[in-house]
Each structure stands twice: as C-alpha cells, then as structure tokens.
N, C-alpha and C. Protein backbone atom coordinates (compact mmCIF):
# COMPACT_ATOMS: atom_id res chain seq x y z
N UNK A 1 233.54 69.93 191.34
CA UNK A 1 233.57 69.58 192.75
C UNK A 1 235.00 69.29 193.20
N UNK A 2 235.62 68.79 192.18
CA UNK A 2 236.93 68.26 192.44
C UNK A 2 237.97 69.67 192.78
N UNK A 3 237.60 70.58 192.29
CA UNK A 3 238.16 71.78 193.11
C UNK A 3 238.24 72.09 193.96
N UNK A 4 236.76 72.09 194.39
CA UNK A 4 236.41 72.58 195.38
C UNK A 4 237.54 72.18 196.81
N UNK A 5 237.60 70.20 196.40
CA UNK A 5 238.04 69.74 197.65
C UNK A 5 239.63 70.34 197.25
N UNK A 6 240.46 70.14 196.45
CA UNK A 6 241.57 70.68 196.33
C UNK A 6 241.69 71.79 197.51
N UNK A 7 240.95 73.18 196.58
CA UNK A 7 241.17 74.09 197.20
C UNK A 7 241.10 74.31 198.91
N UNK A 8 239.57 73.02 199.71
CA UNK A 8 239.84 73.08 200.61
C UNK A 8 241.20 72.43 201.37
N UNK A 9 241.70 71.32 200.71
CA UNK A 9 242.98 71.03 201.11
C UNK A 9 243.68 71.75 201.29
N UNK A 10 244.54 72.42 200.30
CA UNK A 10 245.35 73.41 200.65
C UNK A 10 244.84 74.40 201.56
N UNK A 11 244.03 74.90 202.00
CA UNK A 11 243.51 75.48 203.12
C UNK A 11 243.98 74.94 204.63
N UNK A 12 243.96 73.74 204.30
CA UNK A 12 243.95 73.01 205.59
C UNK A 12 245.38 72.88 205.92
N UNK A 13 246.07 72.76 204.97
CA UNK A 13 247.62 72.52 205.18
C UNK A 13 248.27 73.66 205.07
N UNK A 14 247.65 74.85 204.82
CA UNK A 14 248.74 76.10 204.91
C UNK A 14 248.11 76.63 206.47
N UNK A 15 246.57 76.25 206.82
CA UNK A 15 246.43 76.71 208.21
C UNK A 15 247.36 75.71 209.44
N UNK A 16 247.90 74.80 209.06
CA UNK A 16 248.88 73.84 209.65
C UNK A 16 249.61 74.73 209.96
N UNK A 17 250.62 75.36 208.57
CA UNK A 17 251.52 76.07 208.91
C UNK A 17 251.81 77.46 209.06
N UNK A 18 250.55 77.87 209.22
CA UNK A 18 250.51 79.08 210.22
C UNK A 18 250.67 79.30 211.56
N UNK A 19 251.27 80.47 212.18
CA UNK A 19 251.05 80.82 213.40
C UNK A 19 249.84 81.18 213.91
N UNK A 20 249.14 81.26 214.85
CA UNK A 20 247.78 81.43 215.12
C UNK A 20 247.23 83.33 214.51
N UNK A 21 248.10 83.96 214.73
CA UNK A 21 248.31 85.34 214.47
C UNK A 21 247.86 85.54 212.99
N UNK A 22 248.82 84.42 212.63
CA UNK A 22 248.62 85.04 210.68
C UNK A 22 247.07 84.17 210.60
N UNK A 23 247.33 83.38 211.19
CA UNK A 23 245.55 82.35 210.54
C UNK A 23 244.62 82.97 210.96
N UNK A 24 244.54 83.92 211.73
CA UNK A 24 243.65 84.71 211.75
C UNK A 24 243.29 85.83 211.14
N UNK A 25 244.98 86.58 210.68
CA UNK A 25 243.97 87.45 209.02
C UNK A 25 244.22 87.13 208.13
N UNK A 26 244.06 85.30 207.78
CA UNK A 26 243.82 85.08 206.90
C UNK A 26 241.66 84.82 206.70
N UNK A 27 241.79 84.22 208.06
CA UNK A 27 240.05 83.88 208.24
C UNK A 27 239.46 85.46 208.09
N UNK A 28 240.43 86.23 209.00
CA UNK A 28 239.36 87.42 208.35
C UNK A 28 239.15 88.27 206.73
N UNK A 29 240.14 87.98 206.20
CA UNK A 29 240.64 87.93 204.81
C UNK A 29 239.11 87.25 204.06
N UNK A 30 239.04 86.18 204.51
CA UNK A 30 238.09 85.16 203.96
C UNK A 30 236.96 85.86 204.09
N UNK A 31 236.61 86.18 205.14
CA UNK A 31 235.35 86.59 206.01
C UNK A 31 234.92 87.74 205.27
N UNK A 32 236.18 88.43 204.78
CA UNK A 32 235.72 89.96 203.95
C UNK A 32 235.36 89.58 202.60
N UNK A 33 236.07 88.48 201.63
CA UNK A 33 235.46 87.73 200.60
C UNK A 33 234.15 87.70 200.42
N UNK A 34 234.12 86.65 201.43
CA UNK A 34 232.72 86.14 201.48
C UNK A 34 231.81 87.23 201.52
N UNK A 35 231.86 88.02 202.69
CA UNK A 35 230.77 89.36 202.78
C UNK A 35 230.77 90.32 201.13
N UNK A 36 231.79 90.15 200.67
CA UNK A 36 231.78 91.03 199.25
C UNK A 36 231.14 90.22 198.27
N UNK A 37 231.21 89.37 198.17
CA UNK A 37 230.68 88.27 197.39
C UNK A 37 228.94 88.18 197.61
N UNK A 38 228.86 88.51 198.91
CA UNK A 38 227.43 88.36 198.80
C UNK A 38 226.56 89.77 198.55
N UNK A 39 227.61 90.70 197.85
CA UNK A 39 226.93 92.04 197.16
C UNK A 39 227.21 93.37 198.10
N UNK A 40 228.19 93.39 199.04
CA UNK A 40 228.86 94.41 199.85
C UNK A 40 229.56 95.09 198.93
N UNK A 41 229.44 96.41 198.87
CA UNK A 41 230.02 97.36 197.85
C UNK A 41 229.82 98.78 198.82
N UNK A 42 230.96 99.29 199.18
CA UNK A 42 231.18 100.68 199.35
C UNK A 42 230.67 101.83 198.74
N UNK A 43 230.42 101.36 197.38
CA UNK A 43 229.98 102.73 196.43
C UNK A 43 228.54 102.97 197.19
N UNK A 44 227.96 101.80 197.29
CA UNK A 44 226.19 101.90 198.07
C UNK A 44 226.42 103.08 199.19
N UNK A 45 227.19 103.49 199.91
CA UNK A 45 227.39 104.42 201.08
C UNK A 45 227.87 105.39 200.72
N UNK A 46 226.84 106.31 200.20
CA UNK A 46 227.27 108.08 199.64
C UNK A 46 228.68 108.38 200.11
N UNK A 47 229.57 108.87 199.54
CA UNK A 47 230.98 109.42 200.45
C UNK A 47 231.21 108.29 200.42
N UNK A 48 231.21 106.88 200.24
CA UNK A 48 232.32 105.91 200.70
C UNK A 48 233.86 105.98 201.15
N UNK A 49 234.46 106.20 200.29
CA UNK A 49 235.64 106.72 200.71
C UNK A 49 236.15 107.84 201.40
N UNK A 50 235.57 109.06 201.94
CA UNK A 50 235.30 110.03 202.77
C UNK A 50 235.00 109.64 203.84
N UNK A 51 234.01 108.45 203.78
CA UNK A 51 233.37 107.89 205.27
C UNK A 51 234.27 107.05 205.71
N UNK A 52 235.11 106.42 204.75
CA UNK A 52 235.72 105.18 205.65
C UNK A 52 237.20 106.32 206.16
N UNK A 53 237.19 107.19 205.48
CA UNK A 53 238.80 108.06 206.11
C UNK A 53 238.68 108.38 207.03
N UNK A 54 237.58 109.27 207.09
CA UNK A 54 237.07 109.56 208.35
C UNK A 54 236.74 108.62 209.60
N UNK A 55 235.86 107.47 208.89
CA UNK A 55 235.87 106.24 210.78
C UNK A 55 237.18 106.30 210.79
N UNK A 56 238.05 105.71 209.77
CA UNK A 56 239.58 105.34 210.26
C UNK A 56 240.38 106.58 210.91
N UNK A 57 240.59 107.48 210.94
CA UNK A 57 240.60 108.82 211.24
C UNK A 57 239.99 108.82 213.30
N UNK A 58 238.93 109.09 212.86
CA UNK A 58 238.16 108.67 214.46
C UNK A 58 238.79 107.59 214.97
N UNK A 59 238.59 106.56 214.62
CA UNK A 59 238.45 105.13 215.52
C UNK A 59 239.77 104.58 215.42
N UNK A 60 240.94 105.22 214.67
CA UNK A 60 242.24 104.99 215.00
C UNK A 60 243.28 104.68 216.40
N UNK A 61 242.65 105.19 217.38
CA UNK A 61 243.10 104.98 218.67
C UNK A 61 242.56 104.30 219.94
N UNK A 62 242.52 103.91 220.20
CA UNK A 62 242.14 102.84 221.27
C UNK A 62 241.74 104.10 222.47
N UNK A 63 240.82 103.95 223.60
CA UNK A 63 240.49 104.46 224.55
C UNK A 63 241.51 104.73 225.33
N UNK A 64 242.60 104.54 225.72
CA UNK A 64 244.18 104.78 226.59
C UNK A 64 244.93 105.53 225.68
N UNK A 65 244.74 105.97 224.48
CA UNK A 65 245.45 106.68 223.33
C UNK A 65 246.33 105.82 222.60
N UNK A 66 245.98 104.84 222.57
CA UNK A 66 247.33 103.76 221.79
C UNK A 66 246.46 103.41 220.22
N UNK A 67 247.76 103.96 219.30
CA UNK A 67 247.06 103.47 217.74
C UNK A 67 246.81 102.39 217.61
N UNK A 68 245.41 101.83 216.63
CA UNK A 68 245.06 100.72 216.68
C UNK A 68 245.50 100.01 215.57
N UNK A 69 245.71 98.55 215.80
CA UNK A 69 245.99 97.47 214.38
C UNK A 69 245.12 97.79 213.27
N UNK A 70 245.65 97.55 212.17
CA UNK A 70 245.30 97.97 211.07
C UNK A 70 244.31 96.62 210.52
N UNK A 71 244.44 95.61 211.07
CA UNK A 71 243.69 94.30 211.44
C UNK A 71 242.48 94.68 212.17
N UNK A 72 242.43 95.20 213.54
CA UNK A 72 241.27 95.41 214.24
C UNK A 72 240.96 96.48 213.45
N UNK A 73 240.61 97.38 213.09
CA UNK A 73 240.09 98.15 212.32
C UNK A 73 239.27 97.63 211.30
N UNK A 74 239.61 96.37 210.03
CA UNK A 74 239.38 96.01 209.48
C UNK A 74 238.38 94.95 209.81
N UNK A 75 238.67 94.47 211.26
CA UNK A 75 237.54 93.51 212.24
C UNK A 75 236.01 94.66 211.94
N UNK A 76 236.39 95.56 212.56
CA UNK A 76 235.36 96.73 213.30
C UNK A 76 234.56 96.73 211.65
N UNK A 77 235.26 97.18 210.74
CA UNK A 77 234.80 97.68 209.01
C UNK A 77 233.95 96.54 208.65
N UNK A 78 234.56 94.99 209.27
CA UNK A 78 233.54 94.16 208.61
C UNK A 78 232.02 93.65 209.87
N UNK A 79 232.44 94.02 210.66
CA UNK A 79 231.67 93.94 212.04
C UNK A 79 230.30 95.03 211.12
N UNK A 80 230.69 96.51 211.10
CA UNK A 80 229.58 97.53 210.68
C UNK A 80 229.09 96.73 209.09
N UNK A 81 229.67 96.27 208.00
CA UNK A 81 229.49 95.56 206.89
C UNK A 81 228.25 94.69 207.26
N UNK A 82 228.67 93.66 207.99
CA UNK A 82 227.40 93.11 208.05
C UNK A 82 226.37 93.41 208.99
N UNK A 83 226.19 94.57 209.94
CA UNK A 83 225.02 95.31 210.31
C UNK A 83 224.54 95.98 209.74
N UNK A 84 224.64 95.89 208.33
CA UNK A 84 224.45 97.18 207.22
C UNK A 84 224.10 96.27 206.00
N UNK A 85 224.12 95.24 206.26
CA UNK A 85 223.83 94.28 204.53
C UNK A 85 222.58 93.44 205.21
C-alpha cells in the first residue's frame, strides 16, 4: 500500500510542475495504460496495424485541411478503444 501512496505523490508533484499542455498527455498517457491493462490489444483487430495506418492515413487532417496533432489522434485511437472493449 505504501507504494501505492508514494507513487501517487509523485504524481501530484510532477502534475504541480507541469504546464497544463504536458499534464494532459500525460493523463492521456495514463488513460491508454489503464485501457491496456484492462485487456486492449490491437492484435484482437484482424490487420491491426494496416488498420491503424490507414485511420491515421484518413483522419490525419482536420476538416479545413490542417494536419492533425499526433496527441489528438491518439485522443480519437483511445476514444474508438473503448467503444470497442
């Protein structure tokens, strides 16, 4: 248990010294953990890696033609992740 709280400490004090920007892919960082952890695996999706080249491929550009963050993308990947688990 005594880890546990450790580890949340340091959590708490490096989200101190973050900018709001980075603390956010770090939460989504987390967020993809967690979803893998609870048995999310790519191999389950025939083509996995074909499929994800391809969304990224497609969904690379924003509706005005502007390339998209490599962050929002990774939003969208875990957004479909858990409509799919």
């Amino acid at each position: 248990m005594e880890q546990t709280s450790d580890c949340q400490g340091e959590i708490k004090n490096i989200a101190k010294m973050l900018p709001p920007k980075k603390l956010r892919e770090v939460l989504n960082f987390m967020e993809f953990l967690y979803q893998k952890e609870k048995g999310f695996d790519y191999t389950g999706v025939e083509n996995s890696a074909e499929y994800v080249r391809r969304l990224r491929e497609k969904q690379s550009f924003t509706q005005d033609g502007q390339q998209k963050d490599g962050r929002e993308f990774l939003k969208e990947l875990i957004k479909w992740q858990k409509s799919n688990s």
